[in-house]
Protein backbone atom coordinates (compact mmCIF):
# COMPACT_ATOMS: atom_id res chain seq x y z
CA UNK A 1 42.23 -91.18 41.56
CA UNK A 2 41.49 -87.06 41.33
CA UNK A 3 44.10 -84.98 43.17
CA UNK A 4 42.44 -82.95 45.93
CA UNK A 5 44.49 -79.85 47.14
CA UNK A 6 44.70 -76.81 48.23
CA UNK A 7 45.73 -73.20 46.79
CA UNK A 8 46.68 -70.95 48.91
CA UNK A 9 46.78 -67.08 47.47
CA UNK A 10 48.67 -64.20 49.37
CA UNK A 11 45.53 -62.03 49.42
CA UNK A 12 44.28 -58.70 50.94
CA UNK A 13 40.67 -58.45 52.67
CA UNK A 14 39.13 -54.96 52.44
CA UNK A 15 36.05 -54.23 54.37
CA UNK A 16 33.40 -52.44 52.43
CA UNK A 17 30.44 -51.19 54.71
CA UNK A 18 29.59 -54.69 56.01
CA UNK A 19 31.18 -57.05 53.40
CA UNK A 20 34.59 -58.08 52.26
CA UNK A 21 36.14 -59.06 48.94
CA UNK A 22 39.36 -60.12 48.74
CA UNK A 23 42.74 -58.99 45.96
CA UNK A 24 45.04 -61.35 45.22
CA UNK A 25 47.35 -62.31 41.88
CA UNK A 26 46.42 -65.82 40.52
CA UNK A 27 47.86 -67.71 37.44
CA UNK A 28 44.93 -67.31 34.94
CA UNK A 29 46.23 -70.97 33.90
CA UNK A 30 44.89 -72.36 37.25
CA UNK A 31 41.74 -70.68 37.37
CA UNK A 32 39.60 -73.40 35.83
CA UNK A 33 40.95 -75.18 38.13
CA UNK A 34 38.40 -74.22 40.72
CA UNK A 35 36.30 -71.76 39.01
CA UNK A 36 33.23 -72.32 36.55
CA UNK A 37 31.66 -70.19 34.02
CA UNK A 38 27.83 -70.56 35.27
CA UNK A 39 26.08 -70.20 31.66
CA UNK A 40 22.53 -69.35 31.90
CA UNK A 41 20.25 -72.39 31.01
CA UNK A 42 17.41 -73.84 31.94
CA UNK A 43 16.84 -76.60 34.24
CA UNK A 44 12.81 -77.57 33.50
CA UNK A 45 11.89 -74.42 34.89
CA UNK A 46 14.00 -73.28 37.22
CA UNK A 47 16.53 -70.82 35.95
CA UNK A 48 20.59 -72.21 36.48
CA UNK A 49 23.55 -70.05 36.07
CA UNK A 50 23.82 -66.63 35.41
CA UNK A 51 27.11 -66.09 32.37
CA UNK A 52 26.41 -65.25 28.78
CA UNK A 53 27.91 -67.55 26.49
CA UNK A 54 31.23 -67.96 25.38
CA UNK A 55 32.09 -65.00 22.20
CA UNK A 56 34.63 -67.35 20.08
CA UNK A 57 36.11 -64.68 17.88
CA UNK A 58 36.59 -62.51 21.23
CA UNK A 59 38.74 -65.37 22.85
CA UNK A 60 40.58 -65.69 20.15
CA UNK A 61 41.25 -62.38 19.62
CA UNK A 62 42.77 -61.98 22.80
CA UNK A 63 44.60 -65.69 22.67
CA UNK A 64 46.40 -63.55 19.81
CA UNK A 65 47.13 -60.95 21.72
CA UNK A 66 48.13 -62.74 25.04
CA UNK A 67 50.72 -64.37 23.12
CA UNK A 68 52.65 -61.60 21.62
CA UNK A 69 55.38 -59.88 23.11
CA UNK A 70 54.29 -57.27 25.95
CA UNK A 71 50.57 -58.19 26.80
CA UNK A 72 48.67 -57.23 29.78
CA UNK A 73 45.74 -57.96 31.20
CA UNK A 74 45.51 -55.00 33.55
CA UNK A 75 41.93 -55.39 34.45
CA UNK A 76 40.71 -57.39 37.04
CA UNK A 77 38.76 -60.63 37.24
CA UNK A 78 35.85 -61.13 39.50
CA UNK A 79 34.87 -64.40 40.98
CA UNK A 80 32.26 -65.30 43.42
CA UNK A 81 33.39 -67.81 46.26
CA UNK A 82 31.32 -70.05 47.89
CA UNK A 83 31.61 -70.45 52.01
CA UNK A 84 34.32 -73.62 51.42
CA UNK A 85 36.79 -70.78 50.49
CA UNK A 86 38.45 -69.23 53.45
CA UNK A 87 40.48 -66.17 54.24
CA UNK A 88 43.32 -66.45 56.69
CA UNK A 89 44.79 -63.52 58.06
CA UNK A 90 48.58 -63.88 58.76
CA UNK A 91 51.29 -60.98 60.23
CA UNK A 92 50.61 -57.58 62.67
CA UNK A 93 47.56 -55.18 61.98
CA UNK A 94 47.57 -52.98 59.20
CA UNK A 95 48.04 -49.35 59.88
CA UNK A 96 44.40 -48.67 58.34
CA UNK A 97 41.86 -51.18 60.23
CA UNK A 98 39.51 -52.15 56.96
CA UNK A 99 42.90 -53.76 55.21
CA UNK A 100 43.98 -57.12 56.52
CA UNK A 101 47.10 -59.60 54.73
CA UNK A 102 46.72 -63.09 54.29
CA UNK A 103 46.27 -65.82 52.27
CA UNK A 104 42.97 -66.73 50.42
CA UNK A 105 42.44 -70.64 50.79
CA UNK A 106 40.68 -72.05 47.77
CA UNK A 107 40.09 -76.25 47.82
CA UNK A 108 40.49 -77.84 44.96
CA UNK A 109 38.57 -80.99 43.94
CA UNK A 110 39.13 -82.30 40.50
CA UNK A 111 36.38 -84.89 40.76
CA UNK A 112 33.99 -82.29 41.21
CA UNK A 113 31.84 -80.95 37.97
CA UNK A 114 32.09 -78.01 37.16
CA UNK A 115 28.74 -76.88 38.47
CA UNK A 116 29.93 -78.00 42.45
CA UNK A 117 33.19 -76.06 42.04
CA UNK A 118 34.27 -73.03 44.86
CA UNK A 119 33.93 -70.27 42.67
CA UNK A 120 32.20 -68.67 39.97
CA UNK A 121 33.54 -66.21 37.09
CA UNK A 122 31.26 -63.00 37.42
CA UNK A 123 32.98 -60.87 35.40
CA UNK A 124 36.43 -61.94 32.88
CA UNK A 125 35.15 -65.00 31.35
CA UNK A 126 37.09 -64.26 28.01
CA UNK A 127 39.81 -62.98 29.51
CA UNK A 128 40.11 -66.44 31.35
CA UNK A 129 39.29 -69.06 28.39
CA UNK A 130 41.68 -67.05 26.42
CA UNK A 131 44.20 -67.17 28.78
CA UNK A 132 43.37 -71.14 29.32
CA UNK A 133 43.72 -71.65 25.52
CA UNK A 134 46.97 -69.52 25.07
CA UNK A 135 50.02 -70.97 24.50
CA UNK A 136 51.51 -70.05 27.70
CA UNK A 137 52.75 -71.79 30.67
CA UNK A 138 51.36 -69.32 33.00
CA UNK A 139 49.93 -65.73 32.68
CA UNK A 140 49.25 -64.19 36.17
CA UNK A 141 46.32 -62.17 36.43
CA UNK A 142 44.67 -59.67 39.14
CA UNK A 143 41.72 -60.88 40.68
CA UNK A 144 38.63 -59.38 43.08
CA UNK A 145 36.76 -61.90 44.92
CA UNK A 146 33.96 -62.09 47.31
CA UNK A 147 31.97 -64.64 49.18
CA UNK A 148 28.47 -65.09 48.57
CA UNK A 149 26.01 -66.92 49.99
CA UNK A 150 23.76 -68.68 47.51
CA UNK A 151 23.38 -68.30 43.75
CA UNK A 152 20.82 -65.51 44.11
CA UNK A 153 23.18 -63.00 45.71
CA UNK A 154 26.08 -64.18 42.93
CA UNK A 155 23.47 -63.05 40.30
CA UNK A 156 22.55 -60.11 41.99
CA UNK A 157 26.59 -59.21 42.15
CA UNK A 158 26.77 -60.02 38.62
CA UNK A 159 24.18 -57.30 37.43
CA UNK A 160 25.63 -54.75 39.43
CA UNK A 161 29.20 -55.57 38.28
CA UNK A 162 28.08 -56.00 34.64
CA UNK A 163 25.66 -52.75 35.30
CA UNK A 164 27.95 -49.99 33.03
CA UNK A 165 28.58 -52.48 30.57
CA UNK A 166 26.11 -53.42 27.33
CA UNK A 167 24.53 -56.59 29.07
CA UNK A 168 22.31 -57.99 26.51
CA UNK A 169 19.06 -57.06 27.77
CA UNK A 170 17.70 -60.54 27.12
CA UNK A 171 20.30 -62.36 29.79
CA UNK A 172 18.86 -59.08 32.77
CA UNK A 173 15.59 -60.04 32.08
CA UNK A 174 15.85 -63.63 32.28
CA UNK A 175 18.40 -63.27 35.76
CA UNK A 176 15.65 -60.68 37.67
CA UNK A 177 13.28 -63.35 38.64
CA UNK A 178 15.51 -65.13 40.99
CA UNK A 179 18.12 -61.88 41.64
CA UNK A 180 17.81 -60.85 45.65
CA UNK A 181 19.53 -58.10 47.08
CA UNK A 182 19.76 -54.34 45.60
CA UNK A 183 19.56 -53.71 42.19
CA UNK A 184 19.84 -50.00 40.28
CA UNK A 185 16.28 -48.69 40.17
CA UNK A 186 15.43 -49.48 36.18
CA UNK A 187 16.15 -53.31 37.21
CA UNK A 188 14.37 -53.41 40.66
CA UNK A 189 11.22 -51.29 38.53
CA UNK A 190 11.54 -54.43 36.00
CA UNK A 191 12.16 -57.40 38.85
CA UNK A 192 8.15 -58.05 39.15
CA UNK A 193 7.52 -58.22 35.19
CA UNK A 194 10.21 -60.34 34.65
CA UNK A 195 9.00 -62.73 36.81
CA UNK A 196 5.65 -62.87 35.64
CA UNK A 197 7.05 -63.11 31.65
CA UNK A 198 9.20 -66.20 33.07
CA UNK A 199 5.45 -67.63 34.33
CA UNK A 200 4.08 -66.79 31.69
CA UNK A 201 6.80 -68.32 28.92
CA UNK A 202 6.64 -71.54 30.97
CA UNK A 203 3.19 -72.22 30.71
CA UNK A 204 1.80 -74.86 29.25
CA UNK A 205 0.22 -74.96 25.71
CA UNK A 206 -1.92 -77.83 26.06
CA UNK A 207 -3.41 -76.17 28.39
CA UNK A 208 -4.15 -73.17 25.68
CA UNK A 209 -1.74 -70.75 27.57
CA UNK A 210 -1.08 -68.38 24.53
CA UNK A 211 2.71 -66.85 25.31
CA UNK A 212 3.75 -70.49 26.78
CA UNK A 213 7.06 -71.38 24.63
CA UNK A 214 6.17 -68.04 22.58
CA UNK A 215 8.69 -65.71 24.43
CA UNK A 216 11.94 -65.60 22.71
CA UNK A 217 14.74 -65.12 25.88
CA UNK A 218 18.24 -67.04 26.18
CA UNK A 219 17.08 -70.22 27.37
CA UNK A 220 13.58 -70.08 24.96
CA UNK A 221 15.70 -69.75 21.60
CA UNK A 222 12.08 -70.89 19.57
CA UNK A 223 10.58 -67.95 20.90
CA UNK A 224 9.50 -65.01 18.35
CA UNK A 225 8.06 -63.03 20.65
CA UNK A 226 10.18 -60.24 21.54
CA UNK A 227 10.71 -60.45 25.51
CA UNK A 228 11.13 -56.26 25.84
CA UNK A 229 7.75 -56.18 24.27
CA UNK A 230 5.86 -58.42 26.54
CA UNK A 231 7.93 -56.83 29.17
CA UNK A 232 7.29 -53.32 28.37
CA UNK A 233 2.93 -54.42 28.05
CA UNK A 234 2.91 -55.80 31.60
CA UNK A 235 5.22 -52.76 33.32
CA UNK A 236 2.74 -50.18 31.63
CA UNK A 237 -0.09 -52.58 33.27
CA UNK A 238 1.43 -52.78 36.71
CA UNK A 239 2.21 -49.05 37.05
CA UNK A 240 -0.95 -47.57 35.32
CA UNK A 241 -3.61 -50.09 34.07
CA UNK A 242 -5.31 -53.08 34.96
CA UNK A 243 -2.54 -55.13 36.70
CA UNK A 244 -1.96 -52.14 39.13
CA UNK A 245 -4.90 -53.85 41.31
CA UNK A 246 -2.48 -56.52 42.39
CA UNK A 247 0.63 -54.95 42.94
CA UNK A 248 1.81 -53.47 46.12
CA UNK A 249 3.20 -49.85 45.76
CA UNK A 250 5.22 -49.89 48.26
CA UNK A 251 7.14 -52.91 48.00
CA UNK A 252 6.61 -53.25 44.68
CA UNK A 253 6.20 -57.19 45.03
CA UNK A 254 2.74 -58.40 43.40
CA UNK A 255 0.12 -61.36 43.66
CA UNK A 256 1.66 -62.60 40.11
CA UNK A 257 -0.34 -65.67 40.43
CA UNK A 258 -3.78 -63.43 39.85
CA UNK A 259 -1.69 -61.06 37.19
CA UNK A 260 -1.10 -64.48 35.24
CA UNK A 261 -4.27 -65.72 35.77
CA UNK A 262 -5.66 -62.33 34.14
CA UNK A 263 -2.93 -61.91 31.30
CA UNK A 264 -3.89 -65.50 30.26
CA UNK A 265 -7.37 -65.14 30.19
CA UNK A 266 -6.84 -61.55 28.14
CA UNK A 267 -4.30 -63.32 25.85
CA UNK A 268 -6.08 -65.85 25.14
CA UNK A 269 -9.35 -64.51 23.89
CA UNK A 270 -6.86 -62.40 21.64
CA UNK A 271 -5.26 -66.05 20.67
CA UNK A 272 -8.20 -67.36 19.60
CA UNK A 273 -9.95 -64.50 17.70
CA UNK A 274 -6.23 -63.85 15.50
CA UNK A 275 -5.37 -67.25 15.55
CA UNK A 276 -3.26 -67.33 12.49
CA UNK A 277 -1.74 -63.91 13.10
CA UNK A 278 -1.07 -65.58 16.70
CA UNK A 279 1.29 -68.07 15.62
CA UNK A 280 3.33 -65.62 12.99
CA UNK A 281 6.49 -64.15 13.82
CA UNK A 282 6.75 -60.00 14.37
CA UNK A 283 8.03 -60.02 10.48
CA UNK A 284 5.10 -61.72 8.94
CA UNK A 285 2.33 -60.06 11.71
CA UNK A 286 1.95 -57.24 13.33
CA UNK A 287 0.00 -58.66 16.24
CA UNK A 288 3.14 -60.34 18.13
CA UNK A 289 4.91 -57.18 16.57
CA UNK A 290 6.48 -55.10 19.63
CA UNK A 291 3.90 -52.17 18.65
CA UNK A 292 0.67 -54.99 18.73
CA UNK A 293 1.54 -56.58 22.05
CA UNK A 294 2.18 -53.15 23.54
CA UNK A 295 -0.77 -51.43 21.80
CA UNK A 296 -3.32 -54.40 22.39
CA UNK A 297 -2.39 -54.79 26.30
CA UNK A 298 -3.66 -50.76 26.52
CA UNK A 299 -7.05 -52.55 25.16
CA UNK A 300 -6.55 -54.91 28.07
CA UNK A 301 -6.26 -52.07 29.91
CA UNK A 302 -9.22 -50.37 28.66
CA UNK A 303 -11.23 -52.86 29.44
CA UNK A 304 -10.43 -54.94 32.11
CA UNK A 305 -9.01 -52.00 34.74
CA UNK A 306 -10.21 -52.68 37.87
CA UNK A 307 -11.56 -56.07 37.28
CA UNK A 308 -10.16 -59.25 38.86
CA UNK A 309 -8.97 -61.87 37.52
CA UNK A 310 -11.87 -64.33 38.80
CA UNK A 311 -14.92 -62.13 36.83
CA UNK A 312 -12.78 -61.32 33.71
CA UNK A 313 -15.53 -64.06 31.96
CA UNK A 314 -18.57 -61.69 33.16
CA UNK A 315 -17.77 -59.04 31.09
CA UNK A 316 -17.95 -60.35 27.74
CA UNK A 317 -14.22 -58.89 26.21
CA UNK A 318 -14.60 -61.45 23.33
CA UNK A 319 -17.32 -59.62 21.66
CA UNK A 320 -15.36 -56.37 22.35
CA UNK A 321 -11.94 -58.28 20.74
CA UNK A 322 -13.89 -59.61 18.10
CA UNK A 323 -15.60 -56.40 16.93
CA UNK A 324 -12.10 -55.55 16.51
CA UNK A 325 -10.80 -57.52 13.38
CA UNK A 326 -12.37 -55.31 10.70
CA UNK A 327 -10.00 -52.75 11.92
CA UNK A 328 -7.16 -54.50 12.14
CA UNK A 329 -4.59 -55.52 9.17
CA UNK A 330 -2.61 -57.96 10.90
CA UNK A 331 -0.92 -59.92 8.10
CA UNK A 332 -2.12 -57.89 5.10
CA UNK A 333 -3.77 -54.88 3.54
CA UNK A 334 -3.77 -51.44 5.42
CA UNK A 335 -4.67 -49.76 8.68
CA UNK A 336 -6.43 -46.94 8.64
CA UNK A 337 -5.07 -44.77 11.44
CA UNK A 338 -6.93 -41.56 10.50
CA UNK A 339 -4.28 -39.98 8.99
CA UNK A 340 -3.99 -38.79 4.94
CA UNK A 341 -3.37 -42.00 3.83
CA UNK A 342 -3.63 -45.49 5.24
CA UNK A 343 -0.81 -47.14 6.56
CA UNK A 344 0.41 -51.14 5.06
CA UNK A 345 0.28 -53.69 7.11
CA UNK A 346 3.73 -53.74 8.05
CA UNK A 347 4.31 -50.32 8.08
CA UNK A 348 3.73 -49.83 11.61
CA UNK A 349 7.15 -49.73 13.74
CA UNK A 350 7.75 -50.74 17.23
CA UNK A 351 8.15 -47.10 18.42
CA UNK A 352 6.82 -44.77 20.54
CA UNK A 353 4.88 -42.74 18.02
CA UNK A 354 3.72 -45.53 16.07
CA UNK A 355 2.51 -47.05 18.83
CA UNK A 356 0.51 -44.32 20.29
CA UNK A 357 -1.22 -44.76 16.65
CA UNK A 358 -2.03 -47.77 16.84
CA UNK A 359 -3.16 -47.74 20.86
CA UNK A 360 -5.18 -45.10 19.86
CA UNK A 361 -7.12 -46.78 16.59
CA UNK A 362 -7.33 -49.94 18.62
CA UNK A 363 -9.03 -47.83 21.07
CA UNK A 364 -11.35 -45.95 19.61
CA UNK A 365 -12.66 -49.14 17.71
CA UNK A 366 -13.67 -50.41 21.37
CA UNK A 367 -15.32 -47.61 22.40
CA UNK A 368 -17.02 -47.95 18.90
CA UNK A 369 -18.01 -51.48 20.06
């Protein structure tokens, strides 16, 4: 029958503003124990966890080190506590009223998977599987925690914990859509066109939905379209185009029901008039190329602004997409961009001049139209 227990931490609470998080030594050894490593996955479509996956050669690396002579870890671990782990205060007042001693009670259940355990790690995850693979008998480490209530604040904590540090972009943009709480001003600016690529990726392609499954992110590893790309078309669209209609300046939330319902409809005409392009990775076409997606949702733009979603069909855009294809070179031959020469196919790059190129031919050719 699975132990259950208790460990109790001498621990000090400091009172930040309204909140508290707790310092305390721990033996790294224990730590999986009653902490998880929440990797970020999929459940259907609801997003679960909030870690990036385990870097092999960087536990390793510092297994190695751990067990030479002289290591230290002086860095501190972070872990996120659910509302079964208590602080008890213990001895007279401190002579500075936002300190308090104690001891940290943390329950420990080893029937429990790991996904019901008291605490998350949200920030020293190789630091502790190294330290749980070493060939120690204990290794104490400092720790920071905090208690949070719900998963949603835990990922909010881990942004802003994780927010100096190279984050793959990929794991912020796939955490904003369910993130509550503050966030620096780049993430909160990207919180509303996160959530609409997440509708948007889980779609459903029998139903025709063209960027259903087509998103590459963390949890959509048979995407090939480049997630900062669709991201980047539908912020330029919310701040100065045709999704603008449906988003509230001054909250910045949105109606992202009626911005899918109008990327869709956009999208798809675009699906089904480059159908082969459509289905090509960014190497092979430049239509689901960083510089098409962004370049071809300024056409959207164009010629949608100030349209809703409902009487998109009234105003014809597949004639308008279709006169396009003489001017376009996709998957082969050249584009000519008016400059001295024409441009190959692929010779267009996913940056900001090069994309004001090809916004600009792709623009003109509808005004042609």
């Amino acid at each position: 029958m699975a132990d259950r227990y208790e460990i109790r931490l001498p621990a000090l609470r400091i009172r930040q503003g309204q909140q508290y998080i707790y310092t305390f030594g721990v033996d790294g050894k224990q730590i999986h124990d009653f902490a998880t490593v929440s990797r970020v996955h999929r459940h259907d479509i609801e997003l679960q966890g909030y870690q990036r996956p385990e870097v092999l050669s960087h536990i390793r690396a510092i297994r190695r080190y751990l067990e030479s002579d002289g290591a230290m870890l002086p860095n501190a671990i972070v872990l996120a506590f659910d509302e079964r782990v208590k602080f008890e205060p213990v001895g007279s007042r401190s002579v500075v009223d936002y300190v308090a001693a104690g001891e940290l009670v943390i329950p420990v259940d080893e029937s429990l998977p790991d996904d019901e355990k008291p605490a998350w790690l949200v920030d020293g995850q190789q630091r502790s599987a190294a330290i749980r693979d070493a060939d120690l008998a204990e290794f104490a480490v400092a720790a920071v925690g905090f208690i949070a209530h719900g998963e949603a604040e835990q990922r909010s904590q881990f942004i802003l914990v994780n927010n100096t540090k190279p984050l793959p972009k990929g794991l912020i943009h796939e955490l904003l859509p369910d993130t509550k709480g503050h966030l620096p001003t780049a993430y909160a600016k990207k919180q509303l066109p996160a959530q609409v690529l997440t509708r948007l990726n889980f779609g459903q392609r029998a139903k025709g939905e063209p960027f259903a499954g087509r998103i590459a992110t963390p949890t959509m590893a048979d995407g090939y379209i480049k997630d900062n790309s669709v991201l980047k078309m539908i912020e330029n669209s919310l701040y100065d185009g045709a999704l603008y209609q449906y988003r509230d300046p001054v909250d910045g939330s949105g109606d992202i029901d009626q911005i899918v319902l109008h990327l869709n409809y956009y999208w798809t005409v675009v699906q089904v008039t480059f159908p082969d392009a459509w289905e090509l990775p960014p190497t092979k076409s430049r239509l689901t190329h960083g510089a098409g997606i962004q370049a071809l949702g300024y056409v959207m733009d164009a010629l949608t602004d100030g349209t809703p979603a409902a009487r998109l069909p009234k105003l014809g855009i597949e004639h308008k997409i279709a006169a396009l294809a003489e001017h376009c070179a996709w998957t082969s031959g050249s584009w000519n961009l008016g400059g001295d020469e024409p441009r190959r196919w692929n010779g267009i790059q996913n940056t900001p001049n090069d994309v004001r190129l090809l916004s600009s031919h792709l623009l003109r050719a509808v005004r042609r139209a």
